[in-house]
N, C-alpha and C. Protein backbone atom coordinates (compact mmCIF):
# COMPACT_ATOMS: atom_id res chain seq x y z
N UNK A 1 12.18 8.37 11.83
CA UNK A 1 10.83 8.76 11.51
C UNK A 1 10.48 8.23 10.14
N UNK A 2 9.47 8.03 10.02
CA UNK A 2 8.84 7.55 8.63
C UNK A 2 7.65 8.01 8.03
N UNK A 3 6.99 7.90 7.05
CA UNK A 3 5.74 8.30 6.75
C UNK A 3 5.62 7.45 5.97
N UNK A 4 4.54 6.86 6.01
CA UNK A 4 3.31 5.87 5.40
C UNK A 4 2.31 6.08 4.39
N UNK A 5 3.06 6.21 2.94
CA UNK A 5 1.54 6.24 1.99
C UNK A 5 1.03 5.10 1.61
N UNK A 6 0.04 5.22 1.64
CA UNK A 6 -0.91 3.49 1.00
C UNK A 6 -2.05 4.59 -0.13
N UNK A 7 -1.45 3.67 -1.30
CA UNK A 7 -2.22 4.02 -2.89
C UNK A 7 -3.42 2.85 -2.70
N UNK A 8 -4.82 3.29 -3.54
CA UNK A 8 -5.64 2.87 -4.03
C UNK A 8 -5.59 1.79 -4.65
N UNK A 9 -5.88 0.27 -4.62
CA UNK A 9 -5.91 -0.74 -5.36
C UNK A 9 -5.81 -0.63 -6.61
N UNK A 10 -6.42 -0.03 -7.73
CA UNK A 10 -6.41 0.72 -9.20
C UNK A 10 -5.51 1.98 -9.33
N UNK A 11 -5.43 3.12 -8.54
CA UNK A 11 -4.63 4.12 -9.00
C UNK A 11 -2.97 4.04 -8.45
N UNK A 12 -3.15 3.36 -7.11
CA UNK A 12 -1.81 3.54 -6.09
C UNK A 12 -1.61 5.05 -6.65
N UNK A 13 -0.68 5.30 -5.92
CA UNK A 13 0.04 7.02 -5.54
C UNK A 13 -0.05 8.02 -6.90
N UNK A 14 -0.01 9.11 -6.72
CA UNK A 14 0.79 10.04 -7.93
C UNK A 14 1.72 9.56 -7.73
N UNK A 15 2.15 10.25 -9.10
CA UNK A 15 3.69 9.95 -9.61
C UNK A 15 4.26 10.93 -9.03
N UNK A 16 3.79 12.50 -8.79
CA UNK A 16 4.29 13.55 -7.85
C UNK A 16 5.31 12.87 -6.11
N UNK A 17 4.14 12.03 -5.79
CA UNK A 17 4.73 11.17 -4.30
C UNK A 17 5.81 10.34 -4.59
N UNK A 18 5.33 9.41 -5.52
CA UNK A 18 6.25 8.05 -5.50
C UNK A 18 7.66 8.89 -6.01
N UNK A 19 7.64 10.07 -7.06
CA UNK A 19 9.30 10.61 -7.05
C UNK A 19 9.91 11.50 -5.55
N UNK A 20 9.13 11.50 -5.04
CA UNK A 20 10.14 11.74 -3.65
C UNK A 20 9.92 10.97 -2.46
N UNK A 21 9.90 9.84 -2.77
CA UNK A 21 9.86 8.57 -1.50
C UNK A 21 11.51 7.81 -2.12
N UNK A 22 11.71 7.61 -0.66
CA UNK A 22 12.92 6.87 -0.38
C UNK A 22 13.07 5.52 -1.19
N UNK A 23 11.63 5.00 -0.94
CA UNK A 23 11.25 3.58 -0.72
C UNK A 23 10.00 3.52 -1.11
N UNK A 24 9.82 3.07 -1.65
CA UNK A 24 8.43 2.04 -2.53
C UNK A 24 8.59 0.47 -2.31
N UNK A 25 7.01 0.13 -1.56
CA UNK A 25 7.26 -1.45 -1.54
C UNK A 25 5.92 -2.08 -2.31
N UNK A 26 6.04 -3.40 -2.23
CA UNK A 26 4.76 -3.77 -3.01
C UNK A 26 4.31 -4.88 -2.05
N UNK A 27 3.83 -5.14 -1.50
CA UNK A 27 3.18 -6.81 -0.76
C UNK A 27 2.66 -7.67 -2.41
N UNK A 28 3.75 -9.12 -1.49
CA UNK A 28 3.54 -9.89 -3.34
C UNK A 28 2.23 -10.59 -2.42
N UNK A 29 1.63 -11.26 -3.05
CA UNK A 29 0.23 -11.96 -3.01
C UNK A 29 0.79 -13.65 -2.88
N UNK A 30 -0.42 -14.33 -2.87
CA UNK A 30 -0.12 -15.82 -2.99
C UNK A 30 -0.80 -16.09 -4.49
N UNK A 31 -1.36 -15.16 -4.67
CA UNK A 31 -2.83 -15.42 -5.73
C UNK A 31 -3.94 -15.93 -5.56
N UNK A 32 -4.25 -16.42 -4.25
CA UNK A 32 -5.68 -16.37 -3.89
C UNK A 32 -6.80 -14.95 -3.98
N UNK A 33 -5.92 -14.31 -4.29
CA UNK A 33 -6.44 -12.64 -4.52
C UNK A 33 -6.06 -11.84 -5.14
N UNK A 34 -6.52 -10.77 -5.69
CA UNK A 34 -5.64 -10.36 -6.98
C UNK A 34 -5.06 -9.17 -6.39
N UNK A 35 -5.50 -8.42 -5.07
CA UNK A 35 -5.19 -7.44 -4.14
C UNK A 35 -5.91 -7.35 -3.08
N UNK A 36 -4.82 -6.48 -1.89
CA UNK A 36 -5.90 -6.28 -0.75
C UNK A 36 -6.32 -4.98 -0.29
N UNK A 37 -7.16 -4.83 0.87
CA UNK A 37 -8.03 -3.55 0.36
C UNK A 37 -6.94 -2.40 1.41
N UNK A 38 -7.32 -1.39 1.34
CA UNK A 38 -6.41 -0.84 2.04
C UNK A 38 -5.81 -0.70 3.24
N UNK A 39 -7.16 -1.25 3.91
CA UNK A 39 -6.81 -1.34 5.50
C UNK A 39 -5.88 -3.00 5.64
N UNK A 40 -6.63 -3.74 5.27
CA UNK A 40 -5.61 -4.92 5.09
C UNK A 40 -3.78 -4.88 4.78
N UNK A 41 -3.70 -3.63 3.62
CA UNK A 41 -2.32 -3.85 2.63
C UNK A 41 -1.02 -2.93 4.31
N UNK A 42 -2.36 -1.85 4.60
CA UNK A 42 -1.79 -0.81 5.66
C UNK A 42 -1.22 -1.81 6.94
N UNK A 43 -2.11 -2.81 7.27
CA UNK A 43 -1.87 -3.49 8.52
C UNK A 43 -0.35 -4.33 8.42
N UNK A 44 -0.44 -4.78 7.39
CA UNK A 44 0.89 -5.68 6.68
C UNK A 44 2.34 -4.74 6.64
N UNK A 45 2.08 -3.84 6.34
CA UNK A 45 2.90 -2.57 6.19
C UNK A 45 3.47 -2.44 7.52
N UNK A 46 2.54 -1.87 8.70
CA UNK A 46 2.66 -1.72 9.96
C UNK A 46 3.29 -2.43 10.43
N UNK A 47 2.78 -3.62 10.34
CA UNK A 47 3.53 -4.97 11.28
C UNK A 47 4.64 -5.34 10.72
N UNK A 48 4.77 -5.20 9.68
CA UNK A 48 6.79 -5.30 9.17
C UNK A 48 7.66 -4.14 9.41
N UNK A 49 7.08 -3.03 9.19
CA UNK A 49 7.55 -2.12 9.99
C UNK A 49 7.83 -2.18 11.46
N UNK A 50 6.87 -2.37 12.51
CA UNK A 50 7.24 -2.93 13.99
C UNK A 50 8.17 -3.87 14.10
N UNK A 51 7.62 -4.96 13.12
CA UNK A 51 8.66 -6.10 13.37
C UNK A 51 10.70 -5.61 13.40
N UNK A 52 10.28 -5.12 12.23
CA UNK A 52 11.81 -4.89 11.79
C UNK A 52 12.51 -4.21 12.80
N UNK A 53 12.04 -2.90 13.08
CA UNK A 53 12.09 -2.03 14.80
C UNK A 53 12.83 -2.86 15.36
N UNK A 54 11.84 -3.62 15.73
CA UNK A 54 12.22 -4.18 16.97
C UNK A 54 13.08 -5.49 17.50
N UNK A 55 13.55 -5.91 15.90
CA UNK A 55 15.07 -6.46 15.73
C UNK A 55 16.17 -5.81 15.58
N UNK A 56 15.64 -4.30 14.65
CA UNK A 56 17.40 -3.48 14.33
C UNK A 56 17.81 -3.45 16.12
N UNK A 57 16.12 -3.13 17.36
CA UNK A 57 16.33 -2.32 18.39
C UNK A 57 17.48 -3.39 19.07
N UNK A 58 16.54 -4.63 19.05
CA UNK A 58 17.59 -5.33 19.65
C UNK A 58 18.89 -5.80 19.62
N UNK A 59 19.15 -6.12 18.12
CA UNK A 59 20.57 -6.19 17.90
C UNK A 59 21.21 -4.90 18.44
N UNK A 60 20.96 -3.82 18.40
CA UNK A 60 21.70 -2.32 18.54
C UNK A 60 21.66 -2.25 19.97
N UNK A 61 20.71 -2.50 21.20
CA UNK A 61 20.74 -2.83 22.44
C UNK A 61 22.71 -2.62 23.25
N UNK A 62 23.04 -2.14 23.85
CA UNK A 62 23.87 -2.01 24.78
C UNK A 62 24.44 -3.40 25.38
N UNK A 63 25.60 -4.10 25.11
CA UNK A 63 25.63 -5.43 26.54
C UNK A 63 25.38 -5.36 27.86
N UNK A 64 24.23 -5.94 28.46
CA UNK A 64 23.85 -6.02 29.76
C UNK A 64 22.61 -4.83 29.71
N UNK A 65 22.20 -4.89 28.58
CA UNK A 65 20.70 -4.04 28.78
C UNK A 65 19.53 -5.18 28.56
N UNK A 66 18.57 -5.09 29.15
CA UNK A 66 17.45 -5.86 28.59
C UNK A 66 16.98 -5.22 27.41
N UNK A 67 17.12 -6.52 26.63
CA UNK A 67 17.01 -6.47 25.47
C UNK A 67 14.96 -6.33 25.10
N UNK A 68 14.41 -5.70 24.02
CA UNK A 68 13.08 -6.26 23.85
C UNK A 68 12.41 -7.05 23.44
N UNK A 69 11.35 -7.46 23.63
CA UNK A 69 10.76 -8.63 23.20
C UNK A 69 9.75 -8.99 22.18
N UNK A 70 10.16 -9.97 21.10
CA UNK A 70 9.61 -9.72 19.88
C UNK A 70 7.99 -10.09 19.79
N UNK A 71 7.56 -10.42 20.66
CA UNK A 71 5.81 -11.04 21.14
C UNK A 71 5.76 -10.96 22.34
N UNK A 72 4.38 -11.19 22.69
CA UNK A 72 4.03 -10.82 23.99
C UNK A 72 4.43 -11.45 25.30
N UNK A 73 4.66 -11.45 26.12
CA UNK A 73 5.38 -11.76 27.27
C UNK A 73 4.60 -12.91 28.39
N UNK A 74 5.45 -13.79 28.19
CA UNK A 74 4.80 -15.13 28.80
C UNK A 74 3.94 -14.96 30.24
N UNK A 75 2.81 -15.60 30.30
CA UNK A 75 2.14 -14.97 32.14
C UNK A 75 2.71 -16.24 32.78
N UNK A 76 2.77 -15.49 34.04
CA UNK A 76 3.85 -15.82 35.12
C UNK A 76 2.71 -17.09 35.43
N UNK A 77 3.04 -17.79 36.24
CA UNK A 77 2.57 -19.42 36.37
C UNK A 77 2.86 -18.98 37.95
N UNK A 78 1.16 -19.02 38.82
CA UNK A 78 1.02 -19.11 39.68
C UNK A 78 1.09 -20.94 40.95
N UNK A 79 1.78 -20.82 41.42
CA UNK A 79 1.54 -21.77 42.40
C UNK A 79 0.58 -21.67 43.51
N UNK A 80 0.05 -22.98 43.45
CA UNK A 80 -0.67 -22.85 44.48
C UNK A 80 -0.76 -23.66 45.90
């Protein structure tokens, strides 16, 4: 289980939160921008979060289990 705080571009978190989190991360930039807005920084968050999932899942997978799949699943190619 996890929980997800996303701080304010200018304030980010209390200091109350950030001393009882496990983990604090930062998304580095390229510098085309000096930050992103929250829904943006949240989405980035999410999707490395899923991502990661769903490599620990697979490496950890059982031998002879189908394993999961890291993108969406190829459509089947009809003959005609």
């Amino acid at each position: 289980r996890a929980l997800f705080l996303v701080g304010g571009e200018n304030s980010g978190l209390p200091e109350e939160l950030l001393a009882g989190a496990e983990l604090s991360v930062a998304i580095p930039g390229a510098g085309g921008v000096e930050s992103l807005n929250l829904a943006c920084a949240a989405s980035v968050l999410l999707w490395e979060h899923w991502r990661t999932w769903q490599r620990e899942r697979a490496v950890s997978a059982p031998a002879g289990t189908s394993r999961p799949r890291a993108g969406p699943r190829p459509k089947k190619q009809h003959r005609r």
